[in-house]
C-alpha atoms as a PDB file:
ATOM      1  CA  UNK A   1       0.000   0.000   0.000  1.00  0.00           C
ATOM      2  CA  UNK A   2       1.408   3.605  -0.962  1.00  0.00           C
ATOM      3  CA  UNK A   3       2.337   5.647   1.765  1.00  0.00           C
ATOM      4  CA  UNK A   4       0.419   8.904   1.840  1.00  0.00           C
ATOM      5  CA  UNK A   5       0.777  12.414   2.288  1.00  0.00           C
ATOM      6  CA  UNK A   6       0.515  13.283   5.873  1.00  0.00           C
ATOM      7  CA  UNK A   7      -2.385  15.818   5.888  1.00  0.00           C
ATOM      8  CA  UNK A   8      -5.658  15.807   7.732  1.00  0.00           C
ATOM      9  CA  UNK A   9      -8.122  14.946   4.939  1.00  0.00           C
ATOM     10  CA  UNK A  10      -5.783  11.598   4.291  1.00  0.00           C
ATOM     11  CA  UNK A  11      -6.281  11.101   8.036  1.00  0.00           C
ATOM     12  CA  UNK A  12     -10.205  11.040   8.217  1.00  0.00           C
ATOM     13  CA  UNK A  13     -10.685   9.635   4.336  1.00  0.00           C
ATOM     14  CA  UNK A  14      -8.477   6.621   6.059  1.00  0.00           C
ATOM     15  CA  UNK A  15     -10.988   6.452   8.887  1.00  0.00           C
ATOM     16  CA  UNK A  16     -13.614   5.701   6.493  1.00  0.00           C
ATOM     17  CA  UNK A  17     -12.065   3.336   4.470  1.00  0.00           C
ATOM     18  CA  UNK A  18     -11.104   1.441   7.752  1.00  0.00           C
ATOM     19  CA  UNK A  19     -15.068   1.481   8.541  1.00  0.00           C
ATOM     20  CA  UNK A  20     -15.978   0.392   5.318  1.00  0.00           C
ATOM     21  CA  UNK A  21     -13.287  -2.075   5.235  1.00  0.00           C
ATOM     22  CA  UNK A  22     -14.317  -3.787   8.873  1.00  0.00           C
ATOM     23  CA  UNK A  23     -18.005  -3.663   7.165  1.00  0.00           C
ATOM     24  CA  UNK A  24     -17.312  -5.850   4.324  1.00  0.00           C
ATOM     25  CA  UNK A  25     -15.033  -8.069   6.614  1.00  0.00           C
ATOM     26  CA  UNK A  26     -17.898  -9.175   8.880  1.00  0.00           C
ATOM     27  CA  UNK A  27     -19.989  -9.388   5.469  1.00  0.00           C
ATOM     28  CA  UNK A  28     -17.534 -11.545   3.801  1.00  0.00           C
ATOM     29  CA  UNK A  29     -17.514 -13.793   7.524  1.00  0.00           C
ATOM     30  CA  UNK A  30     -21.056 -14.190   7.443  1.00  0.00           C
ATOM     31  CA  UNK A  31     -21.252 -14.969   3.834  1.00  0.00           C
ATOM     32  CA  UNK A  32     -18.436 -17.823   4.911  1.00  0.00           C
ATOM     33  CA  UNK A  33     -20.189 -19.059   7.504  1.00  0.00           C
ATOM     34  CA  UNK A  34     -23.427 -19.462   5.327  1.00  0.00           C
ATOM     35  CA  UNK A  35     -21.836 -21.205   2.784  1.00  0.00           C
ATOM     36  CA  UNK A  36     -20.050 -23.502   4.896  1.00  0.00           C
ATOM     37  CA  UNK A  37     -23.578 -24.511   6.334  1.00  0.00           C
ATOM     38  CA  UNK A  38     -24.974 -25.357   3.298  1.00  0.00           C
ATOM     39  CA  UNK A  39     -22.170 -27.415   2.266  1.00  0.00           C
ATOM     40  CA  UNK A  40     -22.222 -29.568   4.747  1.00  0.00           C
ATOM     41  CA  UNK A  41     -25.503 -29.940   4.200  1.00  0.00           C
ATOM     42  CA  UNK A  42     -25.762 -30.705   0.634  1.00  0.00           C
ATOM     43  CA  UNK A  43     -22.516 -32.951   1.503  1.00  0.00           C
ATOM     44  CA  UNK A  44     -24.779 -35.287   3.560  1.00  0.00           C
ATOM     45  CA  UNK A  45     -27.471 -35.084   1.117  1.00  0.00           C
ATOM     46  CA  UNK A  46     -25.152 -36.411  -1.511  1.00  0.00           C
ATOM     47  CA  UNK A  47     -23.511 -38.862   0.466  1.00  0.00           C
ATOM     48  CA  UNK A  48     -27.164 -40.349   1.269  1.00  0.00           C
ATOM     49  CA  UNK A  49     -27.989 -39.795  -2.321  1.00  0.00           C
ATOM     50  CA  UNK A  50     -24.661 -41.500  -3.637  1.00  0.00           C
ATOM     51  CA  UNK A  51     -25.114 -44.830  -1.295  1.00  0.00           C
ATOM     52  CA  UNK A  52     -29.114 -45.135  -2.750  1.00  0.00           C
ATOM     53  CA  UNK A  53     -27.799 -44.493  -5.873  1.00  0.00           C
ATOM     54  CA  UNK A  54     -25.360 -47.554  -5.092  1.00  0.00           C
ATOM     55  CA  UNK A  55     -28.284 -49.718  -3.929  1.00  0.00           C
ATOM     56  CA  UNK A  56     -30.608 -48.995  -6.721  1.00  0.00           C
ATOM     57  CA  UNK A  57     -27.819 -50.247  -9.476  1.00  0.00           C
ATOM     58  CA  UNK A  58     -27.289 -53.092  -7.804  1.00  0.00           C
ATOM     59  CA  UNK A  59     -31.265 -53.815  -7.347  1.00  0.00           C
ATOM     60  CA  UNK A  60     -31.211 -52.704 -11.361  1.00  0.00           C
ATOM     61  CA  UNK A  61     -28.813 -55.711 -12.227  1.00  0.00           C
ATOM     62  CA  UNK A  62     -30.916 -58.239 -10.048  1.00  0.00           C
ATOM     63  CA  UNK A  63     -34.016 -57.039 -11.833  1.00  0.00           C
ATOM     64  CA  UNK A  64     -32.486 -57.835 -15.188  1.00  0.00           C
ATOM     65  CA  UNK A  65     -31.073 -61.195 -14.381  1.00  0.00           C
ATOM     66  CA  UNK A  66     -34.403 -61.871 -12.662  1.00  0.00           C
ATOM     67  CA  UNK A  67     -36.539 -61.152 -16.077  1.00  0.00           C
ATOM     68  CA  UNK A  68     -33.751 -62.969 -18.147  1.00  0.00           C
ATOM     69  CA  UNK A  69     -34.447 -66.076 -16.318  1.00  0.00           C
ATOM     70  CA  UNK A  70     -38.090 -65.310 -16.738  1.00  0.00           C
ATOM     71  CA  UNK A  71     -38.697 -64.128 -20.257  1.00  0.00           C
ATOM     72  CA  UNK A  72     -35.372 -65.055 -21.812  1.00  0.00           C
ATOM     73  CA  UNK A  73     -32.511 -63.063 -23.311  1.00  0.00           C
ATOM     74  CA  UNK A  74     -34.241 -62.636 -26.724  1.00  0.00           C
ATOM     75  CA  UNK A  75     -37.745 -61.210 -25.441  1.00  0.00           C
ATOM     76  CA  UNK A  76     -35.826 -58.770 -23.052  1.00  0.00           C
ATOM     77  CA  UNK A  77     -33.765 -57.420 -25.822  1.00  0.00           C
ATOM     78  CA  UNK A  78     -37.144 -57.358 -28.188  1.00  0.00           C
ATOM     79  CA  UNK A  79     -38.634 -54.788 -25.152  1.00  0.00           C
ATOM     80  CA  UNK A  80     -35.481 -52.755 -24.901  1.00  0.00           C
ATOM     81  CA  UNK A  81     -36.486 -52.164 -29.134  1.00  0.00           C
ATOM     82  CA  UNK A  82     -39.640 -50.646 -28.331  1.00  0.00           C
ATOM     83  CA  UNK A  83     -38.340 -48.908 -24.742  1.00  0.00           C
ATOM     84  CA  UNK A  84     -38.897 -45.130 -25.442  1.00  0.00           C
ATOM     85  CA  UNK A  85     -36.111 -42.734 -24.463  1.00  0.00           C
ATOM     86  CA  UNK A  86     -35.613 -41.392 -21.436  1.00  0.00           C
ATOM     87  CA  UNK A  87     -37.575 -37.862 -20.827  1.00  0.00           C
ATOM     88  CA  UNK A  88     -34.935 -34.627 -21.153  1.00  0.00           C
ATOM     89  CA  UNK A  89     -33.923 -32.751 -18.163  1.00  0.00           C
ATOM     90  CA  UNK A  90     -34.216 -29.023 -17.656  1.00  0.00           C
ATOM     91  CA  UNK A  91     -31.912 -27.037 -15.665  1.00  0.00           C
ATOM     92  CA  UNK A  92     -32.505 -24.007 -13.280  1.00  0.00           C
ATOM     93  CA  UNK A  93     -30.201 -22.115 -10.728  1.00  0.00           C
ATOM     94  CA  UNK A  94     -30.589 -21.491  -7.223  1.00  0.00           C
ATOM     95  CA  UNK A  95     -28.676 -18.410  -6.123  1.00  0.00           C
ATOM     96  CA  UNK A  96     -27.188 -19.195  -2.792  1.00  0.00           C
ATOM     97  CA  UNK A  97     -25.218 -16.063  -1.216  1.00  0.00           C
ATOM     98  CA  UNK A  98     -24.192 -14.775  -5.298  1.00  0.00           C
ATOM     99  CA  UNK A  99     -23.406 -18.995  -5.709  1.00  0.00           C
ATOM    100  CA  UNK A 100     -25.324 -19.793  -8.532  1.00  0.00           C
ATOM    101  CA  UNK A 101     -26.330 -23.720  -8.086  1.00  0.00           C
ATOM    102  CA  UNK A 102     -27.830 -25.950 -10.835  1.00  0.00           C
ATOM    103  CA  UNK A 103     -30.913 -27.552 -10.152  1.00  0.00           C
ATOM    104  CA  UNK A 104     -31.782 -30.784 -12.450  1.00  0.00           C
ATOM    105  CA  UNK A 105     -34.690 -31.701 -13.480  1.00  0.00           C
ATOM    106  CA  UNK A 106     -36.675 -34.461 -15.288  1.00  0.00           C
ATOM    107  CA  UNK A 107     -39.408 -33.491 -17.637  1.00  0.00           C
ATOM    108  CA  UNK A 108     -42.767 -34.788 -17.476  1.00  0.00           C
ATOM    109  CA  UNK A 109     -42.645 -38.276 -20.294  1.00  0.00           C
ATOM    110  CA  UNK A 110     -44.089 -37.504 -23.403  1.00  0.00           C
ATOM    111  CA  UNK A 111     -47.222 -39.836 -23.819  1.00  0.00           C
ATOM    112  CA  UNK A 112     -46.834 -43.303 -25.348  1.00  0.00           C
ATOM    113  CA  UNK A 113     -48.368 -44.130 -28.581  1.00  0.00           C
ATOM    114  CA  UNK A 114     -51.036 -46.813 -28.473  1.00  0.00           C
ATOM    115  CA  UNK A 115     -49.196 -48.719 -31.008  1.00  0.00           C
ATOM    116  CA  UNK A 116     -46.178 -48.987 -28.796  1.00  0.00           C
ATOM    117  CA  UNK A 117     -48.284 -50.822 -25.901  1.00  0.00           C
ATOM    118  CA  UNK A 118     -47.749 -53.976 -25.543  1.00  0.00           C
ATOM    119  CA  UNK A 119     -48.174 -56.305 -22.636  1.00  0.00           C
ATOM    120  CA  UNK A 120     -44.497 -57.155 -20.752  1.00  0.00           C
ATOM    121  CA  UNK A 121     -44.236 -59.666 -17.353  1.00  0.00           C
ATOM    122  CA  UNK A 122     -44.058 -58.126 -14.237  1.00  0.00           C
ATOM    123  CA  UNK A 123     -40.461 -59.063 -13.821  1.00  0.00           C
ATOM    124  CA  UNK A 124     -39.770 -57.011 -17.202  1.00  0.00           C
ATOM    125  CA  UNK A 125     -41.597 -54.343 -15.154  1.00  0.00           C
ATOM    126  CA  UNK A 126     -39.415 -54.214 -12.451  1.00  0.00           C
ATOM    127  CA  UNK A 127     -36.387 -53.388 -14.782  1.00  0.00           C
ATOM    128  CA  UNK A 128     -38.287 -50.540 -15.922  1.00  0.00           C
ATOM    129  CA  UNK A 129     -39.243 -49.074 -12.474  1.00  0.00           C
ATOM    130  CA  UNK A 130     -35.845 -49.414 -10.974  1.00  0.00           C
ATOM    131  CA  UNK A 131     -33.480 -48.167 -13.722  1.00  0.00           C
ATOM    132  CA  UNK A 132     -36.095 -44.939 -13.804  1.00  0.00           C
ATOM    133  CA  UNK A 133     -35.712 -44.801 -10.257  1.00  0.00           C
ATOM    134  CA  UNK A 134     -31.797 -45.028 -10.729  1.00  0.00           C
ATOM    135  CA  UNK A 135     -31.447 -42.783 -13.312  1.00  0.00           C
ATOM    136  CA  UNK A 136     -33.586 -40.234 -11.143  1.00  0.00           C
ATOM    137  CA  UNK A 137     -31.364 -40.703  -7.998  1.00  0.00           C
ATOM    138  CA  UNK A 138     -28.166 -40.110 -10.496  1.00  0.00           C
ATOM    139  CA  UNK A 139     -29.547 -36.937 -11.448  1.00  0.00           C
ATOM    140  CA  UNK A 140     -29.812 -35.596  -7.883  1.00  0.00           C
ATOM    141  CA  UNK A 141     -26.132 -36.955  -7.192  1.00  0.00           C
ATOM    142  CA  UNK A 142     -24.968 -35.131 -10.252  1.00  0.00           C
ATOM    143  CA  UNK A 143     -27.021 -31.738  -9.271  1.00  0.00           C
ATOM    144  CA  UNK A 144     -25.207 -31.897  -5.664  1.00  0.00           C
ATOM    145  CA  UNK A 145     -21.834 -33.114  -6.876  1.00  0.00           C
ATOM    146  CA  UNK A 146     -21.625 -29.956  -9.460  1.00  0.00           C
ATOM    147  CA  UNK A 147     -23.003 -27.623  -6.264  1.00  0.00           C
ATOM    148  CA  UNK A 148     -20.566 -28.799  -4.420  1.00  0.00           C
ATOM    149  CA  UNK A 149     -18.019 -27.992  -6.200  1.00  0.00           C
ATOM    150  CA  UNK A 150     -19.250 -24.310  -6.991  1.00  0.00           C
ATOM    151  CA  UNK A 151     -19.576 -23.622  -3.047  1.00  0.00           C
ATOM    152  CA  UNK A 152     -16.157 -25.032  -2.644  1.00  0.00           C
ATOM    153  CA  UNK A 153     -14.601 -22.838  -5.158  1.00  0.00           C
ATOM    154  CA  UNK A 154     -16.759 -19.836  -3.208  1.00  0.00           C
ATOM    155  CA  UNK A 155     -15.892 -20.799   0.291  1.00  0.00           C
ATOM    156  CA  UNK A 156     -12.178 -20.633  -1.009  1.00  0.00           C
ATOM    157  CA  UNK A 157     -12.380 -17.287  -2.740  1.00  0.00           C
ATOM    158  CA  UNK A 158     -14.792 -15.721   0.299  1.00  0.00           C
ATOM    159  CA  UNK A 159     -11.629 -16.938   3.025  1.00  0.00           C
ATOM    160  CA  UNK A 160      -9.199 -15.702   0.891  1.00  0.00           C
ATOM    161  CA  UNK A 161     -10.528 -12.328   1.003  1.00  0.00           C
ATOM    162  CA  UNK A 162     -11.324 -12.459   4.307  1.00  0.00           C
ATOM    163  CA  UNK A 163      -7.893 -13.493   5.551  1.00  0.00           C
ATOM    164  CA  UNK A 164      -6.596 -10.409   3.057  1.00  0.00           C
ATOM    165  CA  UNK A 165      -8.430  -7.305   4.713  1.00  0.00           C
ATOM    166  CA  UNK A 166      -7.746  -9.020   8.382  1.00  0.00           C
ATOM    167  CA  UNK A 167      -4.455  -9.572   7.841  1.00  0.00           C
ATOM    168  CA  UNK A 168      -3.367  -7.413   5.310  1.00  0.00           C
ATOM    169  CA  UNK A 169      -5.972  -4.645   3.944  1.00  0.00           C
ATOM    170  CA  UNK A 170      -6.838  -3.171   7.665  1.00  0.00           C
ATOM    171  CA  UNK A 171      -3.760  -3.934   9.664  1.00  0.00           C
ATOM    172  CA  UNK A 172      -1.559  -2.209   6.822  1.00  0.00           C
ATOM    173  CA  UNK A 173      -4.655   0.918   6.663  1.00  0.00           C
ATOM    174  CA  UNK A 174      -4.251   1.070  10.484  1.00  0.00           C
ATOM    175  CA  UNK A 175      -0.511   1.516  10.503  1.00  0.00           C
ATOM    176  CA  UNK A 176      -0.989   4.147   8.006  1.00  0.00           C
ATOM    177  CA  UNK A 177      -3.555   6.447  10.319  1.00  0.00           C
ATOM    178  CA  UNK A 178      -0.584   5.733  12.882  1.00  0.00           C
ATOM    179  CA  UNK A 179       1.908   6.698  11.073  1.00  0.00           C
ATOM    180  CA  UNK A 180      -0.071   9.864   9.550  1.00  0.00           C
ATOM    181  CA  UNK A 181      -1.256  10.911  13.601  1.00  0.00           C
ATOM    182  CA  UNK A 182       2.573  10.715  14.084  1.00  0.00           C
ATOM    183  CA  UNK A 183       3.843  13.050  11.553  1.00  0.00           C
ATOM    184  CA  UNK A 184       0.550  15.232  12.561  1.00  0.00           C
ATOM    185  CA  UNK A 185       1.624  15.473  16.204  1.00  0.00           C
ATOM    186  CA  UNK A 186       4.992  16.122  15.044  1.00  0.00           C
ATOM    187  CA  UNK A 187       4.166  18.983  13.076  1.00  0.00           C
ATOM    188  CA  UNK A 188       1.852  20.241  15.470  1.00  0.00           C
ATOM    189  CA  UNK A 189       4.845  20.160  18.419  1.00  0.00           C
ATOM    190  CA  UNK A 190       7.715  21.718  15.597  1.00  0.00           C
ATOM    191  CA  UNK A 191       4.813  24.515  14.678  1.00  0.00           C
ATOM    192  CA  UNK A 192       3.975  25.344  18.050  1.00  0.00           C
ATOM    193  CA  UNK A 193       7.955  25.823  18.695  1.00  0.00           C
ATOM    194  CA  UNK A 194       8.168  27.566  16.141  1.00  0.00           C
ATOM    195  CA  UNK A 195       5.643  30.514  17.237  1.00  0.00           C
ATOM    196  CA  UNK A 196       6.988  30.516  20.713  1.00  0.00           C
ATOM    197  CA  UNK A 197      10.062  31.213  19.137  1.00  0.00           C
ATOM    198  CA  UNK A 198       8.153  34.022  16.920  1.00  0.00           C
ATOM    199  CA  UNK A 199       6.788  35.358  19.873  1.00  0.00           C
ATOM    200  CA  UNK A 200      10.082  35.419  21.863  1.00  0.00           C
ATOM    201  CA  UNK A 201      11.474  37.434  19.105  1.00  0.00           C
ATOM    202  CA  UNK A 202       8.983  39.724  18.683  1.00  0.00           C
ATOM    203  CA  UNK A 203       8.617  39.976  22.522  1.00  0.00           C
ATOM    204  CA  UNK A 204      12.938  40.800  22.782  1.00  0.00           C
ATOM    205  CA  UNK A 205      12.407  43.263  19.544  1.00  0.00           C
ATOM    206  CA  UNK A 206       9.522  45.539  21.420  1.00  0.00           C
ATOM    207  CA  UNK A 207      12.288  46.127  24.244  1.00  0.00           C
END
């Protein structure tokens, strides 16, 4: 930080900037703190979300080995033909604190032709249900994974600026009012002496 120019106005503009300056520091703290909290929280939702994710893949696989056993390799792969695609996602933001979070999700299914119903086992069924249910569940892991990463990249960035005006912005604004009331005082005590000295002369002169 440049030194400045001794003078009054320097001295009270530095005042202010040490206000603002201790302002934007407990912002930036709170800000922290907030984001911190929701971290953790969307850390345990993911972490709950990851393991069910884990559980429905595994129940996915059973259900397919199940129907195979049922209906046979060829029918399942004949019902995977007419399968229609999976329904598109749409993605909105939720502004946490000036973090802007994605938020997945699925679109309603378009409706199914009547042509394209057809009667399947129950154990077909079951594929069906679970792998939508999977495919939901890695959509929400996704969604928290990428938040995640956003509020870790903010909680960074908010410290770092936090640990720069307490340790460096204010401390190093402070020593400059100090320095400034020094000088000040200084010239204050070498003015003063120098109109007792004035006075002294003109006080010997009048004799």
């Amino acid at each position: 930080m440049a030194r400045l120019n001794p003078t009054r106005i320097n001295l009270i503009n530095l005042k202010k900037r040490v206000t603002v300056a201790r302002k934007g520091y407990g912002i930036l703290k709170r800000k922290r703190e907030v984001l911190v909290l929701e971290f953790l929280k969307m850390l345990k939702q993911s972490s709950e979300s990851r393991s069910r994710l884990n559980e429905l893949i595994q129940e996915s696989y059973k259900t397919v080995e199940t129907a195979s056993t049922y209906v046979g390799d060829f029918e399942l792969e004949d019902v995977a033909l007419h399968m229609r695609e999976a329904p598109p996602v749409k993605m909105r933001v939720k502004n946490i604190m000036g973090v802007r979070i994605p938020q997945v999700e699925r679109m309603p299914p378009k409706a199914v032709e009547p042509e394209l119903l057809f009667s399947t086992s129950l154990a077909v069924d079951d594929i069906n249900d679970t792998f939508t249910k999977a495919t939901d569940f890695i959509i929400a892991v996704v969604q928290r994974e990428q938040g995640l990463r956003r509020l870790v990249l903010e909680i960074d960035k908010t410290k770092r600026r936090v640990n720069a005006l307490d340790y460096k912005v204010i401390p190093g604004m402070q020593a400059q009012q100090r320095y400034i009331r020094m000088r000040l005082e200084e010239i204050d005590r070498d003015t003063f002496s120098a109109l007792k000295h004035v006075k002294k002369k003109l006080a010997q002169a009048k004799r």
